[in-house]
C-alpha atoms as a PDB file:
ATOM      1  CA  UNK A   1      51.533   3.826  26.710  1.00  0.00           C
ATOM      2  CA  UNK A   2      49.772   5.580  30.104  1.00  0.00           C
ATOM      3  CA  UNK A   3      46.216   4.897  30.010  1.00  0.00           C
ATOM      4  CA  UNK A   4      45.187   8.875  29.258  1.00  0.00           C
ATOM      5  CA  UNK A   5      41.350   8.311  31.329  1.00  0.00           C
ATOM      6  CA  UNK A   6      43.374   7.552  34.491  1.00  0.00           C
ATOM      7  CA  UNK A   7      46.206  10.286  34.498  1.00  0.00           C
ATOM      8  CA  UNK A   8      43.524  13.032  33.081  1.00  0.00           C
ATOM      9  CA  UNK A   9      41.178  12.044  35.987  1.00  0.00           C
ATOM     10  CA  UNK A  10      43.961  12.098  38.572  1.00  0.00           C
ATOM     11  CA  UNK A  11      45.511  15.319  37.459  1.00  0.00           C
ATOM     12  CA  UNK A  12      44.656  17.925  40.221  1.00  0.00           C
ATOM     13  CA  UNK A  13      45.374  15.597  42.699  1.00  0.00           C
ATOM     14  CA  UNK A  14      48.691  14.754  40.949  1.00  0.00           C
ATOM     15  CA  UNK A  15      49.287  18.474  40.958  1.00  0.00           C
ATOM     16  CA  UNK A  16      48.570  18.981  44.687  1.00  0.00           C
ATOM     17  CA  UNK A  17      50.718  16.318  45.663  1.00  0.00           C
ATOM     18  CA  UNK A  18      53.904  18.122  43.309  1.00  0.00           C
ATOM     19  CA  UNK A  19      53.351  21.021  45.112  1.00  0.00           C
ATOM     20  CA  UNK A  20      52.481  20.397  48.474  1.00  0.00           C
ATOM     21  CA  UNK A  21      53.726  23.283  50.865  1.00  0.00           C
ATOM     22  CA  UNK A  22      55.021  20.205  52.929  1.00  0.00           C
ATOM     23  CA  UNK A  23      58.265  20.231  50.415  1.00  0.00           C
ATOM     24  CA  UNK A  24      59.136  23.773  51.678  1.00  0.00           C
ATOM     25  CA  UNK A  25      59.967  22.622  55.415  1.00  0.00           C
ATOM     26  CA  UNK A  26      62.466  20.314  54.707  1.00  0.00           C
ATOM     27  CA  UNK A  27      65.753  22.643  55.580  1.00  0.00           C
ATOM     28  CA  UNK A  28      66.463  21.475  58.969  1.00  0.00           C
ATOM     29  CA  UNK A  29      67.567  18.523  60.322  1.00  0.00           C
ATOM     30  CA  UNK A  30      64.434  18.023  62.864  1.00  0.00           C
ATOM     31  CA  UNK A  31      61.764  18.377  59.957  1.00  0.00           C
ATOM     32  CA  UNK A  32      63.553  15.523  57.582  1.00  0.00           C
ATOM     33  CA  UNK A  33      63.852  13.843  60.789  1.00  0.00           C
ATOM     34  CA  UNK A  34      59.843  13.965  61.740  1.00  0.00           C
ATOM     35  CA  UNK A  35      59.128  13.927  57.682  1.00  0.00           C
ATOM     36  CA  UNK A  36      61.113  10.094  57.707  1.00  0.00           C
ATOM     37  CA  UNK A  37      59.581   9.132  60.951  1.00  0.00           C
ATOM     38  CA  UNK A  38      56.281   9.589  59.038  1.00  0.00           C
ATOM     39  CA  UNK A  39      56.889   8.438  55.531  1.00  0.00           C
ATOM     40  CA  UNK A  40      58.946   5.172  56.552  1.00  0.00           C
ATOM     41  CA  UNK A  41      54.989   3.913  57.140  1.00  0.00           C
ATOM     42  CA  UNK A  42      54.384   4.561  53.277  1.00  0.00           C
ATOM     43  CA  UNK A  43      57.818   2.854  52.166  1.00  0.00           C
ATOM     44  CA  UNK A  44      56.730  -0.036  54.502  1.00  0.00           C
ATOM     45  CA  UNK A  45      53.210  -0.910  52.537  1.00  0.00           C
ATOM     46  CA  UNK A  46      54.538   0.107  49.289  1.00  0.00           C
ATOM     47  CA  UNK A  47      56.103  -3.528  49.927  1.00  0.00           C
ATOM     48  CA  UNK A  48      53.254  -5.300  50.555  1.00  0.00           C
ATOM     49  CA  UNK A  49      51.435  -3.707  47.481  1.00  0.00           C
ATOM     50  CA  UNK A  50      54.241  -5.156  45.518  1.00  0.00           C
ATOM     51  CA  UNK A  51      54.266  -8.562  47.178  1.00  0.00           C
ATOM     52  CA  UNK A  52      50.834  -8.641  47.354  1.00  0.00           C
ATOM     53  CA  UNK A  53      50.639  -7.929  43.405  1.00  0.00           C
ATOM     54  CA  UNK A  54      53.367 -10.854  42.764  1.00  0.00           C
ATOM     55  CA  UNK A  55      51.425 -13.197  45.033  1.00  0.00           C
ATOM     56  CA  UNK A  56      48.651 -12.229  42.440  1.00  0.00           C
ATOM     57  CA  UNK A  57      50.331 -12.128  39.297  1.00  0.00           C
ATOM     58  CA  UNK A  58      52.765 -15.501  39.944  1.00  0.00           C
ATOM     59  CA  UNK A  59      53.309 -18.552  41.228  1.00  0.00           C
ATOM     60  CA  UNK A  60      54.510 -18.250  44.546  1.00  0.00           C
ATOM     61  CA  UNK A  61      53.456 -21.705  46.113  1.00  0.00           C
ATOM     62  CA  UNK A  62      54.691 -25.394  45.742  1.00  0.00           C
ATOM     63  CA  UNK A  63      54.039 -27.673  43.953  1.00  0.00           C
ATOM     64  CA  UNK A  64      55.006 -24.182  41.157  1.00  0.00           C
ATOM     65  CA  UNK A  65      52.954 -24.025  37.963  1.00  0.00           C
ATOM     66  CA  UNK A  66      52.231 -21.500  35.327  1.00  0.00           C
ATOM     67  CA  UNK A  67      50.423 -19.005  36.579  1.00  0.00           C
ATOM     68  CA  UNK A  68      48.943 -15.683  34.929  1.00  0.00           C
ATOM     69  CA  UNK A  69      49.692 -13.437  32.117  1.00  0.00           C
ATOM     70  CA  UNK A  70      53.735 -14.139  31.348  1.00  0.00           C
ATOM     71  CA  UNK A  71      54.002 -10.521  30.394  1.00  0.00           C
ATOM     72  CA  UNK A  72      52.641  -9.378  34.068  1.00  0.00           C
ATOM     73  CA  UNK A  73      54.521 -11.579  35.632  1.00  0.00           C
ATOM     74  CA  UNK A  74      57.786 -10.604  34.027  1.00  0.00           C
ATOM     75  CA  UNK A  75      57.294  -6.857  34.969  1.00  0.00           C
ATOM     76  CA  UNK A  76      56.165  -7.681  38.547  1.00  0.00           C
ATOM     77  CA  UNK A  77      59.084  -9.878  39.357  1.00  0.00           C
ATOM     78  CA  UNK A  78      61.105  -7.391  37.080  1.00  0.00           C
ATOM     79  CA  UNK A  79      60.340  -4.517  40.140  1.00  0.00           C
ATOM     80  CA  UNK A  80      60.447  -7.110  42.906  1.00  0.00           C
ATOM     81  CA  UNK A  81      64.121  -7.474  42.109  1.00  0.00           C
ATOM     82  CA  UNK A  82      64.576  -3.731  42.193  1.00  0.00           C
ATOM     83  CA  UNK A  83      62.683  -2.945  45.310  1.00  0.00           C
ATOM     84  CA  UNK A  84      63.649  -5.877  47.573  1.00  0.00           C
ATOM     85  CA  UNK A  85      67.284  -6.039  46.669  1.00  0.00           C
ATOM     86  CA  UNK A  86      68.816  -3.216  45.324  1.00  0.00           C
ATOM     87  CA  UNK A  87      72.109  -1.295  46.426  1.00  0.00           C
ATOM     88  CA  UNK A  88      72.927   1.433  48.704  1.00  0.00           C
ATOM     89  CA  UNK A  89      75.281   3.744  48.018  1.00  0.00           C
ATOM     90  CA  UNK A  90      78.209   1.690  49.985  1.00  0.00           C
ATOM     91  CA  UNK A  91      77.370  -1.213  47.377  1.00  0.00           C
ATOM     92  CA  UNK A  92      75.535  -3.267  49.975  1.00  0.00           C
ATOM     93  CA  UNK A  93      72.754  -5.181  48.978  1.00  0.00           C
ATOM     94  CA  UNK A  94      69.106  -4.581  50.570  1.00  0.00           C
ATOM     95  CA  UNK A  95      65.708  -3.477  50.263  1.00  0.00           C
ATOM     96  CA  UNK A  96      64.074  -0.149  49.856  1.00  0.00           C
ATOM     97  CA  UNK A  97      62.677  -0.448  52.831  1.00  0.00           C
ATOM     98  CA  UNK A  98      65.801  -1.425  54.981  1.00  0.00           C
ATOM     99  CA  UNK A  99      68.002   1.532  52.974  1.00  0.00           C
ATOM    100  CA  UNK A 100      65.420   3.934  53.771  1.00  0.00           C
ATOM    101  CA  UNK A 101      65.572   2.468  57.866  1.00  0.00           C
ATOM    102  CA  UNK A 102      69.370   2.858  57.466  1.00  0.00           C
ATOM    103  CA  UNK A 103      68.784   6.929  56.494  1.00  0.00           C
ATOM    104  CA  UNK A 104      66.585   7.738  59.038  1.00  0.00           C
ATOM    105  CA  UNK A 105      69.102   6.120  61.728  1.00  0.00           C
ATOM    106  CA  UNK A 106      72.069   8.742  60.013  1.00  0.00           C
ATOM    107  CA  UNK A 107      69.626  11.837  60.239  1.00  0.00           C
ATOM    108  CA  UNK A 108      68.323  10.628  63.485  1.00  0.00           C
ATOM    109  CA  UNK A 109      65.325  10.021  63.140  1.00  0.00           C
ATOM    110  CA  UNK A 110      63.227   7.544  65.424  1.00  0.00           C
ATOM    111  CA  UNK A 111      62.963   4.019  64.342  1.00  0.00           C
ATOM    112  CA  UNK A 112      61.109   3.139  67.176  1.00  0.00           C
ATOM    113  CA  UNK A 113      57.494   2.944  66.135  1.00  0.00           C
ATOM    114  CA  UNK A 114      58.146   1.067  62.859  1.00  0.00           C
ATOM    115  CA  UNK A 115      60.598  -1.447  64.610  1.00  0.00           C
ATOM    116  CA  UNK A 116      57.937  -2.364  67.133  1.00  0.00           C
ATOM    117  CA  UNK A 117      55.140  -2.724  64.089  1.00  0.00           C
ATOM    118  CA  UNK A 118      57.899  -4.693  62.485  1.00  0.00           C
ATOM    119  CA  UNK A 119      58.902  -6.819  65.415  1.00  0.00           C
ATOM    120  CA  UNK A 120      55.005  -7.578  66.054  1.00  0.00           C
ATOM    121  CA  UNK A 121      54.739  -9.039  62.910  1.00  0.00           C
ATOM    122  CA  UNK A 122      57.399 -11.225  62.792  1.00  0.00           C
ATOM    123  CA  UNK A 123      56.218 -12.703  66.297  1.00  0.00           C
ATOM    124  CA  UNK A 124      53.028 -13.682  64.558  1.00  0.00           C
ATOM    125  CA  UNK A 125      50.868 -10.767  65.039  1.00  0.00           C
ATOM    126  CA  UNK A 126      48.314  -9.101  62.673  1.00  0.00           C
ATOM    127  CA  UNK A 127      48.863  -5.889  61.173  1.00  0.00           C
ATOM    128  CA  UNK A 128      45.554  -4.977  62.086  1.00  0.00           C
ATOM    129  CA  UNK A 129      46.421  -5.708  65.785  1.00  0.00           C
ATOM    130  CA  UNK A 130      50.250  -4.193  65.810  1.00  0.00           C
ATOM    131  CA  UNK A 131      49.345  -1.039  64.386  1.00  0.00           C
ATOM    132  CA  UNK A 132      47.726   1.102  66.673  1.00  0.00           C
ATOM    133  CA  UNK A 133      50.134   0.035  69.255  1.00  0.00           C
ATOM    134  CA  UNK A 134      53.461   0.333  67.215  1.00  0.00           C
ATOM    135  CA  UNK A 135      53.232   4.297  68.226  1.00  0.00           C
ATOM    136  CA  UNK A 136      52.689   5.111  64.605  1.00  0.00           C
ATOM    137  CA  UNK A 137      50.940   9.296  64.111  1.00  0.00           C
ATOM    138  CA  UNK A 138      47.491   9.051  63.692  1.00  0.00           C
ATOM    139  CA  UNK A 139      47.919  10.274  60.535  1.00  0.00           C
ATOM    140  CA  UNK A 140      50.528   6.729  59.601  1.00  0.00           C
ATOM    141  CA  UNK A 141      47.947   4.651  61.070  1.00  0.00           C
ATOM    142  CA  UNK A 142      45.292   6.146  58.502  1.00  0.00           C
ATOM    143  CA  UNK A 143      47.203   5.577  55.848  1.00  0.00           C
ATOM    144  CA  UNK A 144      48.474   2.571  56.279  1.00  0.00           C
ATOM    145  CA  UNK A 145      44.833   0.988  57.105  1.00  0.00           C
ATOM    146  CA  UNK A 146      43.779   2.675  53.555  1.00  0.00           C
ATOM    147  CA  UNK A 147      46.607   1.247  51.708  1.00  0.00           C
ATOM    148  CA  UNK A 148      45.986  -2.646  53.259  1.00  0.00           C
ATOM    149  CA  UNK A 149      42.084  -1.847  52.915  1.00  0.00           C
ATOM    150  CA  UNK A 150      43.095  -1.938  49.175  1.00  0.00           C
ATOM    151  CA  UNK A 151      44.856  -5.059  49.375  1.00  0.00           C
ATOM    152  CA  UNK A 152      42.430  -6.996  51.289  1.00  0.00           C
ATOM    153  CA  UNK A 153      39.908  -6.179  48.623  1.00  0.00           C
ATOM    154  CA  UNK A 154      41.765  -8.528  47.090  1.00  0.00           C
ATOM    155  CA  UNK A 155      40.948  -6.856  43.344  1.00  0.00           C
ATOM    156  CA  UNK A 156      44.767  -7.178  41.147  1.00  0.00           C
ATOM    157  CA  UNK A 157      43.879  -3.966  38.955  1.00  0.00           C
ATOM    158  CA  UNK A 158      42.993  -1.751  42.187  1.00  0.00           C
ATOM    159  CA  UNK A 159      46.218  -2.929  43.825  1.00  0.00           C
ATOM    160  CA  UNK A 160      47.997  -2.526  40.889  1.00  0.00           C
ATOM    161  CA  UNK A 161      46.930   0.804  40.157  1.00  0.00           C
ATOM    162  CA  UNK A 162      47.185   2.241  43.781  1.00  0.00           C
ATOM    163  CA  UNK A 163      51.086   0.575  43.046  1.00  0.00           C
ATOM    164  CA  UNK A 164      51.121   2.314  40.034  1.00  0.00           C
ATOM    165  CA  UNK A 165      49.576   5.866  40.259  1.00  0.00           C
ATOM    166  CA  UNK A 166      49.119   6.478  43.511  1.00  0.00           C
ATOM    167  CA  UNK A 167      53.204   5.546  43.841  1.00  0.00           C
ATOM    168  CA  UNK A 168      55.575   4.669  41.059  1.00  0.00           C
ATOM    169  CA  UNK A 169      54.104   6.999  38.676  1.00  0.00           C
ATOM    170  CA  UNK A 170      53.890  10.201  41.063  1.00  0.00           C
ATOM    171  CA  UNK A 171      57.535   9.389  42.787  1.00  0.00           C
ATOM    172  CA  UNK A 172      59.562  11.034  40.497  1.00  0.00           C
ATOM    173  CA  UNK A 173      58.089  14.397  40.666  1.00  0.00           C
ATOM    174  CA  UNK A 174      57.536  14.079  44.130  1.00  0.00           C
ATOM    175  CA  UNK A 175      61.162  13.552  44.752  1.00  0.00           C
ATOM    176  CA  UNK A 176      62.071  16.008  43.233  1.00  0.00           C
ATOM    177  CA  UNK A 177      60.379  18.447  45.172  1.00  0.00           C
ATOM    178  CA  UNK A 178      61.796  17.132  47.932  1.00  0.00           C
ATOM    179  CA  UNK A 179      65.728  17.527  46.640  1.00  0.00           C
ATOM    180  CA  UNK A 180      64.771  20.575  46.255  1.00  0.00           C
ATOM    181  CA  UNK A 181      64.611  21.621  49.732  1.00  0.00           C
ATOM    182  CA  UNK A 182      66.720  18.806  51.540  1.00  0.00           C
ATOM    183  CA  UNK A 183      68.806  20.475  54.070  1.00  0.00           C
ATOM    184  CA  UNK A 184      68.360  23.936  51.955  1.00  0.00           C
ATOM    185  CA  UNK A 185      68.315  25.841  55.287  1.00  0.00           C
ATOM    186  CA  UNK A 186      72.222  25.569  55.651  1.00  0.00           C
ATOM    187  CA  UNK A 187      72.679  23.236  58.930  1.00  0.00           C
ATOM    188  CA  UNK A 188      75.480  21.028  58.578  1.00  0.00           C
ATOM    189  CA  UNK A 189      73.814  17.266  58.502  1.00  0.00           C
ATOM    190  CA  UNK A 190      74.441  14.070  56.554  1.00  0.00           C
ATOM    191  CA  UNK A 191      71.623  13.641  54.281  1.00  0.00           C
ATOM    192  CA  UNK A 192      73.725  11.495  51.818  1.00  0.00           C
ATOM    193  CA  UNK A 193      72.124   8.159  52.242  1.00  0.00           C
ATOM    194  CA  UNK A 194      68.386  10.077  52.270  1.00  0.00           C
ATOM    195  CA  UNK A 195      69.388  11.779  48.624  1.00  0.00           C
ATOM    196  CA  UNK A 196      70.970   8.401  47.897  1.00  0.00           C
ATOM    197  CA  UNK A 197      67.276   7.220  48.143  1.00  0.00           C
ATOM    198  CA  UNK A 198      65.571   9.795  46.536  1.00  0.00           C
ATOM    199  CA  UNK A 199      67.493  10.005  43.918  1.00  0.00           C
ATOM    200  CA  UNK A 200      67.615   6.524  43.547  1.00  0.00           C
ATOM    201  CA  UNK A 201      63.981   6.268  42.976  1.00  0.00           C
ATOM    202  CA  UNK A 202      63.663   9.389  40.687  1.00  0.00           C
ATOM    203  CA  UNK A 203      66.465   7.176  38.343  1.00  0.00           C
ATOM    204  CA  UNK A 204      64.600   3.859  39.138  1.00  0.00           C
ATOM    205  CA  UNK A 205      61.053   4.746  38.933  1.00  0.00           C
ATOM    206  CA  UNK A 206      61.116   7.634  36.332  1.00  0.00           C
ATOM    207  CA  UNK A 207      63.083   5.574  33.801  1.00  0.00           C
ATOM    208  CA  UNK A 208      61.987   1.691  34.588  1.00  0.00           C
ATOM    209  CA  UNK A 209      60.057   1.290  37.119  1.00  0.00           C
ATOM    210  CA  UNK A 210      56.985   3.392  36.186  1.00  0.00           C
ATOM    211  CA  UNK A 211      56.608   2.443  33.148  1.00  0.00           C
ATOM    212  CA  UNK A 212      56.757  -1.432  33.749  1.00  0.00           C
ATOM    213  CA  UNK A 213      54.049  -0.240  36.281  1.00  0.00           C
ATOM    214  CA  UNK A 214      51.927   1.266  34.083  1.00  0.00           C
ATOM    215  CA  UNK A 215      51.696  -1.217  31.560  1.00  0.00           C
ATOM    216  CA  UNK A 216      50.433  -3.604  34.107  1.00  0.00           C
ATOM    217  CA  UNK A 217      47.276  -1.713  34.762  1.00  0.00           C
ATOM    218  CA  UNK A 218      47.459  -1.910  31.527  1.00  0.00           C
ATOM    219  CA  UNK A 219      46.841  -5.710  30.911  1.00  0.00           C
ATOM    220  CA  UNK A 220      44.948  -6.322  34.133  1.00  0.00           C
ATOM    221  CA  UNK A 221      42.289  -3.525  32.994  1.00  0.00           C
ATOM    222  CA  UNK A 222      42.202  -4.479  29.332  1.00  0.00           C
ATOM    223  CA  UNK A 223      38.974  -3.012  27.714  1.00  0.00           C
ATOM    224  CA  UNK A 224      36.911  -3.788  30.868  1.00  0.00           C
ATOM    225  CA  UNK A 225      34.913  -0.832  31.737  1.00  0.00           C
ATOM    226  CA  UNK A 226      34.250  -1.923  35.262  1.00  0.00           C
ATOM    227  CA  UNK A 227      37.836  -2.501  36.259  1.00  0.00           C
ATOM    228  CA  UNK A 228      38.985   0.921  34.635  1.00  0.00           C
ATOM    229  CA  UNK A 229      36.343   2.816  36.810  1.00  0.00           C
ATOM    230  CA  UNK A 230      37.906   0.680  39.744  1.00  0.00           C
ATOM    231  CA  UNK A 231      41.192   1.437  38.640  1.00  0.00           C
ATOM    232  CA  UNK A 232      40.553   5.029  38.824  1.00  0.00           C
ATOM    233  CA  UNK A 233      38.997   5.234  41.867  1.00  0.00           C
ATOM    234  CA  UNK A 234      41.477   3.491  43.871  1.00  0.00           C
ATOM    235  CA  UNK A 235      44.763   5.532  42.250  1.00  0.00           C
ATOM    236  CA  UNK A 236      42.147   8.902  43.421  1.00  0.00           C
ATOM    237  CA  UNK A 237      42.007   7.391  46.788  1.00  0.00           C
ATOM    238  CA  UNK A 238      45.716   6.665  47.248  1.00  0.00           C
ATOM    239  CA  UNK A 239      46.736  10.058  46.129  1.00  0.00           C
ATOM    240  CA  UNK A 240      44.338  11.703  48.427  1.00  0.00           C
ATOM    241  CA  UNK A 241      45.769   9.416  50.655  1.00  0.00           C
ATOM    242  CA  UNK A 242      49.623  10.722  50.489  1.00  0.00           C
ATOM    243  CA  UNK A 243      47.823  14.167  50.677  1.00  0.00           C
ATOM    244  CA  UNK A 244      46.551  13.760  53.573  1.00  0.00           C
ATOM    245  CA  UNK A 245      49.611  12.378  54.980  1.00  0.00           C
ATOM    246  CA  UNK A 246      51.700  15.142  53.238  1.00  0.00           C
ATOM    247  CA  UNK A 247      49.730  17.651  55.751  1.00  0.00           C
ATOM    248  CA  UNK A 248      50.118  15.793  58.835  1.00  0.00           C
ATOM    249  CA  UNK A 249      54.047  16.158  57.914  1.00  0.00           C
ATOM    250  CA  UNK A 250      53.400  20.007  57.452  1.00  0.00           C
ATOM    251  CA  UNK A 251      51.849  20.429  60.780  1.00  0.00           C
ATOM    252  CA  UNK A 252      54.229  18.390  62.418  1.00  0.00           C
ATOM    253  CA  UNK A 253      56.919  20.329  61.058  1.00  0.00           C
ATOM    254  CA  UNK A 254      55.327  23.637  61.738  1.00  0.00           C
END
């Protein structure tokens, strides 16, 4: 069941974000091109809001024990398994993140400025201290810090619903805006493996995903008036958020 304070409280912004103008210049190859070269930032720390929520909600260290609600950590690990190692449309095994990579590379988009992020922080460096020098847009860069801000915060029911409503929850609709207009202007480009993903996560999110999603704000919340006004809060923050990165894409695209 969706926790009705939440969604009500969210709803304009929910309604922006469905229909954002954005949507409408996606019919050439050069806008999905700068709209991936921009959004490939939000599929990144989608990531870490889900590891960041199982490194909450489990046991990820050794010596293992028992660690949190079972029923949170079954749906956590439940969309772990979905997001990190899923299938592309070839049948090869990988993340959302790395299938999404793979369809900006077949539009051609640039992958340079979320390679060099990603190549930072595998040699050790912070993300504080690789992101304003990956090349990200401004706009990436804000979003991104917002998104970790949450995270460091450290609070499992703001992460959780930033995960929830400010992404698996609004990803269906929003996807659908975007089929919509994919390559609607008539050029003559291979946007297979980006509607692979999109529709992928309409299927995934809108019929599983979502709802495991919501029911863990859900239990992390509970009754607790406190968390559910910081619950709120952070899912109005992370749509504003996507809004605001939503219109960067719009200029850019202008």
């Amino acid at each position: 069941m969706q926790n009705p304070a939440i969604l009500d409280q969210t709803a304009e912004l929910r309604a922006q974000l469905e229909h954002h103008p954005m949507y409408e210049r996606l019919t050439t190859a050069s806008a999905l091109a700068t709209f991936m070269e921009y959004h490939v930032w939000a599929v990144w720390d989608f990531m870490s809001l889900l590891k960041s929520l199982q490194r909450h909600l489990t046991c990820v260290e050794t010596p293992w024990i028992p660690t949190g609600d079972p029923e949170t950590r079954f749906l956590i690990n439940e969309i772990v398994v979905g997001e990190e190692s899923d299938v592309d449309r070839h049948g090869v095994r990988m993340s959302h993140f790395e299938m999404y990579r793979s369809a900006m590379k077949g539009l051609g988009a640039s992958t340079t400025a979320i390679d060099t992020f990603i190549d930072a922080l595998r040699n050790g460096q912070s993300w504080k201290d690789a992101l304003p020098t990956a090349g990200a847009p401004s706009a990436c860069v804000a979003f991104v810090q917002g998104t970790m801000s949450i995270i460091e915060r450290g609070k499992p029911h703001e992460i959780a619903s930033v995960f929830t409503y400010g992404r698996e929850d609004v990803i269906p609709t929003m996807f659908l805006g975007m089929l919509d207009h994919v390559a609607k202007g008539g050029e003559r480009v291979d946007v297979e493996d980006l509607r692979y993903y999109l529709q992928r996560h309409i299927d995934v999110d809108g019929d599983h995903h979502g709802p495991l999603a919501i029911r863990m704000v859900e239990l992390l919340c509970g009754d607790d008036p406190v968390r559910l006004e910081e619950a709120r809060v952070a899912a109005e923050k992370a749509l504003q958020w996507r809004l605001d990165l939503w219109s960067a894409v719009q200029g850019a695209c202008s």
